[in-house]
Protein backbone atom coordinates (compact mmCIF):
# COMPACT_ATOMS: atom_id res chain seq x y z
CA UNK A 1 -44.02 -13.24 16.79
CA UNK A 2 -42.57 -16.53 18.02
CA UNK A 3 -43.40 -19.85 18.65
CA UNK A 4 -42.67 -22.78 21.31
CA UNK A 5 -42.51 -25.09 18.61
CA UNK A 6 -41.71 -23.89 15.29
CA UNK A 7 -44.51 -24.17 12.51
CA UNK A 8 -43.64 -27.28 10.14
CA UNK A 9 -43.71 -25.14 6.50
CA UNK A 10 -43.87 -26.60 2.90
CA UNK A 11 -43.24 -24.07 0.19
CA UNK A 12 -43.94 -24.29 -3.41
CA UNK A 13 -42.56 -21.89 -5.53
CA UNK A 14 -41.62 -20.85 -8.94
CA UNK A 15 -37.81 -18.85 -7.67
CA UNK A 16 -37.45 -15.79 -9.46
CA UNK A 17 -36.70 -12.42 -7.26
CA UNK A 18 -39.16 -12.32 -4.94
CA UNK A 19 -39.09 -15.82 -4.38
CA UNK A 20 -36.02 -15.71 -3.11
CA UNK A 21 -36.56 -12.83 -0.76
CA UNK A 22 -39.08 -14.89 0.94
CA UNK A 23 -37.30 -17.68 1.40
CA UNK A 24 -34.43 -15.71 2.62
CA UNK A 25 -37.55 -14.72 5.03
CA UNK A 26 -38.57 -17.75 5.98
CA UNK A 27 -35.09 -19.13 6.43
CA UNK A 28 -34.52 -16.25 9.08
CA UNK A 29 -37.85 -16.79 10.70
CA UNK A 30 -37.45 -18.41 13.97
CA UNK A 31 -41.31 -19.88 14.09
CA UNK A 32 -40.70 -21.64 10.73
CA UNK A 33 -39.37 -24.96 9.96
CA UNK A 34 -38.95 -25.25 6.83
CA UNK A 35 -39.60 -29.24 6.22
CA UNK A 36 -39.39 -29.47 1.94
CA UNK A 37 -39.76 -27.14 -1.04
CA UNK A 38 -41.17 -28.02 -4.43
CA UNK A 39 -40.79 -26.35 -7.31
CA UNK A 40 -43.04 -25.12 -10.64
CA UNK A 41 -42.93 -23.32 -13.87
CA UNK A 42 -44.28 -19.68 -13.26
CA UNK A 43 -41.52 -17.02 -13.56
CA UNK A 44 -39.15 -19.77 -14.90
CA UNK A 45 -39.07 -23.40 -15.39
CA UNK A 46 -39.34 -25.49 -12.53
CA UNK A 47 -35.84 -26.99 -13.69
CA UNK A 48 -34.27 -23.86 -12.90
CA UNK A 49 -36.52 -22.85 -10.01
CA UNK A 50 -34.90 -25.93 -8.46
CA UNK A 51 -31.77 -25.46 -9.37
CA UNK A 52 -31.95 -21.94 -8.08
CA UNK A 53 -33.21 -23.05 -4.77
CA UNK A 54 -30.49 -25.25 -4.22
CA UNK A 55 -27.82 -23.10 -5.17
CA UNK A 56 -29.64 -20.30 -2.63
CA UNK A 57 -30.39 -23.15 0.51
CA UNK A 58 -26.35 -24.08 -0.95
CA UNK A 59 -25.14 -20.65 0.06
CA UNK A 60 -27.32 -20.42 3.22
CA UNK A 61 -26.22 -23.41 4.38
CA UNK A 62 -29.19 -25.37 4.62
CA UNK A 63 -28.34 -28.55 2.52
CA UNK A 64 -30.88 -30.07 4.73
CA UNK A 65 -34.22 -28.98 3.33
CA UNK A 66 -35.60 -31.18 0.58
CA UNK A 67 -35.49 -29.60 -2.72
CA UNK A 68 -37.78 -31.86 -5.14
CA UNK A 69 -39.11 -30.50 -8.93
CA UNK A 70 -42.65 -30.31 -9.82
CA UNK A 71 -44.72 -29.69 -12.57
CA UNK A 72 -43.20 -28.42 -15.78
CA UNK A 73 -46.34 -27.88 -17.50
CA UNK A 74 -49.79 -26.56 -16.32
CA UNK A 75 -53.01 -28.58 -16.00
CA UNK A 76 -54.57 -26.73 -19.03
CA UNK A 77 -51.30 -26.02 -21.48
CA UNK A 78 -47.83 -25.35 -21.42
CA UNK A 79 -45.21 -23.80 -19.75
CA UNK A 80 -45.16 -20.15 -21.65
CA UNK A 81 -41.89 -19.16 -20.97
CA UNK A 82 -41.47 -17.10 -17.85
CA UNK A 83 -40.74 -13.57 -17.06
CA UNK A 84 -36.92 -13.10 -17.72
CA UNK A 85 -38.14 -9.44 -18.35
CA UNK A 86 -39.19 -8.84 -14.88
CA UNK A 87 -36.71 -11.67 -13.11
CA UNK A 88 -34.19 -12.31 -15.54
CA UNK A 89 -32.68 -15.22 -17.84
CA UNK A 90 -32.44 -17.30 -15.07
CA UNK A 91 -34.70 -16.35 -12.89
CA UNK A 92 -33.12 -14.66 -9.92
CA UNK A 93 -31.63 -11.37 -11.50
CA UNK A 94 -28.79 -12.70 -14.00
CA UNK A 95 -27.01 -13.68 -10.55
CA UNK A 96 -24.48 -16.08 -10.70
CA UNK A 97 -24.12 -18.26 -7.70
CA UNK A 98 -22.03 -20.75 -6.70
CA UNK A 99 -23.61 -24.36 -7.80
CA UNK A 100 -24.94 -26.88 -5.19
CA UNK A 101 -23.50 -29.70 -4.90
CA UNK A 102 -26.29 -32.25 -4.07
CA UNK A 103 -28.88 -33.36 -5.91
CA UNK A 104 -32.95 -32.48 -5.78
CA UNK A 105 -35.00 -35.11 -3.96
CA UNK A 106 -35.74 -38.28 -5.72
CA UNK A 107 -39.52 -38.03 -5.49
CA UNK A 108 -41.06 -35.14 -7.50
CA UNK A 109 -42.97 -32.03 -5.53
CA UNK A 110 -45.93 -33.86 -5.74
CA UNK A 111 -44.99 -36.75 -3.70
CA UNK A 112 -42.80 -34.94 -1.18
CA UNK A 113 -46.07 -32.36 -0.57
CA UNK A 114 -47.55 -36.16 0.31
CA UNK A 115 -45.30 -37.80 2.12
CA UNK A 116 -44.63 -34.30 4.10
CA UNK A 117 -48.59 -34.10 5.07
CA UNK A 118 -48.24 -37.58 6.45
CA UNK A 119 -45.07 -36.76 8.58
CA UNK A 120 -46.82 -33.35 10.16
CA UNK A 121 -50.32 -34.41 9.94
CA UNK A 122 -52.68 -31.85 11.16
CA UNK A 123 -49.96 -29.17 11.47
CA UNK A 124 -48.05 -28.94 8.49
CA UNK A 125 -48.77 -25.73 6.29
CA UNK A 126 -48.64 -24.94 2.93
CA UNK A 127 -47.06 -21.83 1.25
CA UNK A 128 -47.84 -21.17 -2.45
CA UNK A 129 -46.32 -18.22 -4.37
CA UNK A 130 -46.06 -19.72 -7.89
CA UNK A 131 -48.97 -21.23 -9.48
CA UNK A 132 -50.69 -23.75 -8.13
CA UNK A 133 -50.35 -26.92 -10.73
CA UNK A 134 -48.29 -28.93 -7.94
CA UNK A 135 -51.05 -28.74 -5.17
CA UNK A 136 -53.89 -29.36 -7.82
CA UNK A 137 -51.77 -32.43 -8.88
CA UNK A 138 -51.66 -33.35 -5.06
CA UNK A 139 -55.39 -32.96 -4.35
CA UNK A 140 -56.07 -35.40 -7.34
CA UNK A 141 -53.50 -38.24 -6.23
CA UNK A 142 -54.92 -38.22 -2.59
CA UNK A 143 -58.42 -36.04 -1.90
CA UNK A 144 -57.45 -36.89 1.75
CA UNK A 145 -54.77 -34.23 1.78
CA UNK A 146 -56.73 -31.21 2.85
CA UNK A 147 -57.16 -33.03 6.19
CA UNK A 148 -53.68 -33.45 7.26
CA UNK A 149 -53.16 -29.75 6.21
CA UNK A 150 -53.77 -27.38 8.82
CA UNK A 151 -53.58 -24.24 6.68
CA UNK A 152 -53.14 -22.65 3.30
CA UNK A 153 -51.52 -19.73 2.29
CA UNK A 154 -51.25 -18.78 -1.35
CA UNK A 155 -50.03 -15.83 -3.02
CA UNK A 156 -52.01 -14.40 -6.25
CA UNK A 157 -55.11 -13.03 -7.54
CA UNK A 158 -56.95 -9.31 -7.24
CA UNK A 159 -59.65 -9.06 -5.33
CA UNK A 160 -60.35 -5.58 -6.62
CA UNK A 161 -57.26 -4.55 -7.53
CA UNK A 162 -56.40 -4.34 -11.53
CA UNK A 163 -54.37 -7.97 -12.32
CA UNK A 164 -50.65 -7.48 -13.72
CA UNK A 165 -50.89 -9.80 -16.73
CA UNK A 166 -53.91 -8.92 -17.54
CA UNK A 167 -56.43 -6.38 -16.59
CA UNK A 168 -58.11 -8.40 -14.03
CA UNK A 169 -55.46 -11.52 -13.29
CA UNK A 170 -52.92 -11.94 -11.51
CA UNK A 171 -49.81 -14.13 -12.64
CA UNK A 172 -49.68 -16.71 -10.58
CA UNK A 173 -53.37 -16.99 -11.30
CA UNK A 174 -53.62 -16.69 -14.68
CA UNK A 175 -50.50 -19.17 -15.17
CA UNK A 176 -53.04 -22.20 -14.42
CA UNK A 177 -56.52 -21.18 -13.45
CA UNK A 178 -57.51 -24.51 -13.42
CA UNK A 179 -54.85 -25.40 -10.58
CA UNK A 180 -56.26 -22.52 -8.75
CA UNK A 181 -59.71 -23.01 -9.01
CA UNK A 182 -59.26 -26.53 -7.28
CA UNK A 183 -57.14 -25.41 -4.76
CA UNK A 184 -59.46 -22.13 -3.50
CA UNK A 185 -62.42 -25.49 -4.01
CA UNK A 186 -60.94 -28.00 -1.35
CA UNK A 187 -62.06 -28.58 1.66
CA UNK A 188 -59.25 -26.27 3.83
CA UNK A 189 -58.74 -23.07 5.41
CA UNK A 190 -56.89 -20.78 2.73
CA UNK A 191 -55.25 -17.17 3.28
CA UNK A 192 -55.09 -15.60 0.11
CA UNK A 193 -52.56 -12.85 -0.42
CA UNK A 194 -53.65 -10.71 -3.76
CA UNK A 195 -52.50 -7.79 -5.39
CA UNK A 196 -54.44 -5.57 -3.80
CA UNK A 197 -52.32 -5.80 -0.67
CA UNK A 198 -48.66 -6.95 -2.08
CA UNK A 199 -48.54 -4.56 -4.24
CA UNK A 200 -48.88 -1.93 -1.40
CA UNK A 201 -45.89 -3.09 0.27
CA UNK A 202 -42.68 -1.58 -1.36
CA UNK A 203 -38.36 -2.27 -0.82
CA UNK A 204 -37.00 0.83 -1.29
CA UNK A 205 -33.07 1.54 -2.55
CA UNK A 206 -31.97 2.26 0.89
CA UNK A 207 -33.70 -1.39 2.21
CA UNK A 208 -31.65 -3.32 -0.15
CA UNK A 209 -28.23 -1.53 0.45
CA UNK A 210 -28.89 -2.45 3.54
CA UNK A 211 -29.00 -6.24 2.63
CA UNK A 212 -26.04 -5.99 0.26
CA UNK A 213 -24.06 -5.22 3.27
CA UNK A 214 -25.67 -7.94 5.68
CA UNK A 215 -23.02 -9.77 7.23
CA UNK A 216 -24.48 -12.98 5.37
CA UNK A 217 -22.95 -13.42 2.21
CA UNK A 218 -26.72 -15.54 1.44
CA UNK A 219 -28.46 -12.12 2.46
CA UNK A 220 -25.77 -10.14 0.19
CA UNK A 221 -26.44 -12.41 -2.82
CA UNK A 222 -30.30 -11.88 -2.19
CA UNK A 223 -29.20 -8.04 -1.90
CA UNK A 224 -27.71 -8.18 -5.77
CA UNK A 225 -30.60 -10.25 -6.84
CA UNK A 226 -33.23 -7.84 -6.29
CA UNK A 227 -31.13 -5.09 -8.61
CA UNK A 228 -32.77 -5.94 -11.83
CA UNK A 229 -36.33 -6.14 -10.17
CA UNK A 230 -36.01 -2.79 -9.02
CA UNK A 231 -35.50 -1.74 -12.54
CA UNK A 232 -38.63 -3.41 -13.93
CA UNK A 233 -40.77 -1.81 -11.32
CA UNK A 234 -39.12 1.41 -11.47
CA UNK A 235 -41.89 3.02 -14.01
CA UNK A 236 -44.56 1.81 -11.83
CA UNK A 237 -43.09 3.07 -9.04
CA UNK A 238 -41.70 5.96 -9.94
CA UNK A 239 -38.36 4.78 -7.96
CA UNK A 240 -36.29 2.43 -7.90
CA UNK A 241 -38.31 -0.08 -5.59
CA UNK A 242 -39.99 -3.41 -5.62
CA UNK A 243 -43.35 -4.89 -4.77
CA UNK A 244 -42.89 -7.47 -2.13
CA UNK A 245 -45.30 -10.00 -3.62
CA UNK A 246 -43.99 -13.50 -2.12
CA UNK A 247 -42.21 -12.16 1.00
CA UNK A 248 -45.62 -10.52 2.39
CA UNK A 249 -47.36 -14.11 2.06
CA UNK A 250 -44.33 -15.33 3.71
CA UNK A 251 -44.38 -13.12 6.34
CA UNK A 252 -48.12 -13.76 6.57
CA UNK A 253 -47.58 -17.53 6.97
CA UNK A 254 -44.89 -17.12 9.57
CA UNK A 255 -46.79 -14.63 11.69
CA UNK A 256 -44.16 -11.88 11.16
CA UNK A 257 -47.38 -9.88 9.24
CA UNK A 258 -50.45 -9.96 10.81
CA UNK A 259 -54.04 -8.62 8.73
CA UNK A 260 -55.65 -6.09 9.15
CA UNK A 261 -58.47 -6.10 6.69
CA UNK A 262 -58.90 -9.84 5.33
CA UNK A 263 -62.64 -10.75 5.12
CA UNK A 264 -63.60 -14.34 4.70
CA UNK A 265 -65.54 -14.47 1.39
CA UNK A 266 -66.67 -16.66 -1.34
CA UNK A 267 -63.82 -16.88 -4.15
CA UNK A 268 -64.01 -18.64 -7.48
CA UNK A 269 -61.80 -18.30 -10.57
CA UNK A 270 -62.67 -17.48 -14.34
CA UNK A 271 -61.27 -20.75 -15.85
CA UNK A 272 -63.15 -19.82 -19.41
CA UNK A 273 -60.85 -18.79 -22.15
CA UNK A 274 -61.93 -15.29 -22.36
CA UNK A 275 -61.28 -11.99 -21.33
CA UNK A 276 -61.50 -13.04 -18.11
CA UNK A 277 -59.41 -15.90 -17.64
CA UNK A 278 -57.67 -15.97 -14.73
CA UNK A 279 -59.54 -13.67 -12.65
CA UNK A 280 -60.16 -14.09 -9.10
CA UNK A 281 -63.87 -13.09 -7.88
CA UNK A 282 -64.12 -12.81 -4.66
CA UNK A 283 -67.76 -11.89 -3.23
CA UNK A 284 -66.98 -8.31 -1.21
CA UNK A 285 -70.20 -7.19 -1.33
CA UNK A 286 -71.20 -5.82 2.64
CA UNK A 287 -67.81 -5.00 3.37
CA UNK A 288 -68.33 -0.78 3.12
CA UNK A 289 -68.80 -0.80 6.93
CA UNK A 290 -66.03 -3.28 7.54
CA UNK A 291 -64.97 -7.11 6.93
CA UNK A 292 -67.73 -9.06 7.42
CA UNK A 293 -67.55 -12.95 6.79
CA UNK A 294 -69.33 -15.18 5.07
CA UNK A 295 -70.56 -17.84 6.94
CA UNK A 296 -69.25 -20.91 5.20
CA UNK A 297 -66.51 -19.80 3.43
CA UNK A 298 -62.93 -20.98 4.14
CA UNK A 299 -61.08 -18.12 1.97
CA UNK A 300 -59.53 -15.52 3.90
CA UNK A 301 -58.64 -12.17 1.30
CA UNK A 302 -56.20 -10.24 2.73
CA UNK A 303 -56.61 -6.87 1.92
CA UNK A 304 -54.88 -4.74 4.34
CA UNK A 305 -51.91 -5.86 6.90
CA UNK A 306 -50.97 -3.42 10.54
CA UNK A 307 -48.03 -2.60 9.25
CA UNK A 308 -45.45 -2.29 6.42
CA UNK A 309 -43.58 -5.14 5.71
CA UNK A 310 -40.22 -3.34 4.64
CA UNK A 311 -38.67 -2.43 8.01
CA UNK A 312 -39.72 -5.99 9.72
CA UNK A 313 -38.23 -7.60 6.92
CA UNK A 314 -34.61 -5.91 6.08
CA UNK A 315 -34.44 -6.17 10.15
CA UNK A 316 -35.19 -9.95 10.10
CA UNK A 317 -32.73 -10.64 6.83
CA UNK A 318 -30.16 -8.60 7.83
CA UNK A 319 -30.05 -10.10 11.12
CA UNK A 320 -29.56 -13.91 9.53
CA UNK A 321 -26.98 -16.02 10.87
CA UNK A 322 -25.91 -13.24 13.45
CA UNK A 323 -25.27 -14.95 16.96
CA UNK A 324 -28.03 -12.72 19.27
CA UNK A 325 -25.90 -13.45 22.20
């Protein structure tokens, strides 16, 4: 899918693996313009999540995008740590690359998210696939911002779907429930992108030889990133392969994926501090016959996409920077 004018795209992320797959994706994607990133603690710090991002926009070439760090801590406790077991010390795979040499934006995520909603008013959207701490921060400094917004997309939750850090949340979720709760609570349109659906979209050995040989060396790097996230997901799996979490709600967001299955329903999140912390319950009740909407609600679920993402994504990465002439 393309557009006349390219979408105007803010993305706030945490950058481990998958992050960086998506946006590698988004990067690629011809309908996007990515206008500012910010960053947040989730798989690692949002110190090295920036850092990360501007070593990866560094080796793409795209010094141009604003880069600006966000919340270190969540809205209800700490930052726990990260998953170096599923993403590495530092976040995208033990890769070492080559350091940026410019700095992160002067204002934090919080303020660029602002002052981006301002410059793209009623057109801009917003891309989550960390948690969410930065956009609850955001609502809080200015309630206006849902109305210069015109659409969320957020990865995380399970709809019904087991969770992945516990047995009914999902990380990005769980990570600040809080932060979620507000943002699935404000007064936009929101696409959200569980586990039920990522986790049915799979990179297989073959798809990422193929991007270790891309004639980008960005798209090669991205290639040797995703090595030690096969590994983690190999006993799930079976195979060496990965779940493409982040790069299906990118695709999502750019139009590259379109739904198949993604009722609009009532969703709220357990924000108690038991078992069930973290969980996201959306209402499917009605939905045996097919999706049905609730009238009212502005949460999309996405459940089930047309197609796989794999082969529309290695095509679209591996294809990055080529001249089409």
């Amino acid at each position: 899918m393309t557009h006349a004018t390219p979408v105007p795209v803010y993305l706030d992320c945490d950058t481990g693996v998958d992050d960086a797959v998506a946006l590698a994706y988004l990067l690629a994607s011809p309908g996007v313009d990515l206008v500012g990133i910010g960053t947040v603690s989730g798989n690692t710090s949002a110190e090295q999540a920036t850092r990360n991002t501007l070593d990866l926009l560094a080796l793409a070439g795209r010094d141009d995008i604003p880069v600006a760090t966000g919340a270190h801590d969540h809205l209800s406790h700490g930052y726990g740590g990260g998953a170096p077991h599923v993403h590495g010390e530092n976040g995208i795979g033990g890769v070492e690359l080559a350091r940026a040499t410019r700095a992160e934006h002067p204002a934090g995520a919080v303020d660029l998210l602002l002052e981006l909603s301002h410059r793209h008013a009623g057109r801009l959207h917003v891309l989550t696939i960390g948690p969410v701490t930065n956009i609850a921060h955001a609502l809080a400094a200015d309630p206006t911002l849902p109305h210069r917004v015109s659409h969320v997309t957020t990865m995380g939750g399970a709809a019904l779907s087991t969770g992945n850090i516990s047995p009914v949340a999902e990380a990005n979720i769980h990570n600040d429930p809080e932060a979620a709760a507000a943002l699935l609570a404000a007064d936009w349109d929101v696409t959200l992108v569980p586990l039920d659906v990522t986790l049915e979209h799979t990179l297989s050995d073959a798809d990422r030889e193929a991007l270790t040989a891309a004639p980008s060396a960005f798209i090669r790097a991205v290639g040797d990133i995703l090595d030690h996230y096969f590994d983690f997901y190999r006993p799930l799996y079976g195979v060496r392969s990965c779940a493409l979490h982040d790069p299906l709600a990118a695709a999502l967001a750019a139009g590259g994926s379109v739904t198949s299955r993604a009722p609009r329903v009532p969703v709220t999140v357990d924000t108690t501090q038991g078992p069930g912390r973290g969980q996201t319950i959306a209402d499917l009740r009605g939905q045996r016959l097919g999706p049905v909407d609730h009238e009212g609600s502005r949460v999309r679920v996405v459940l089930e996409t047309a197609e796989p993402l794999a082969p529309h994504l290695v095509q679209t990465l591996v294809g990055y920077g080529v001249d089409p002439r």
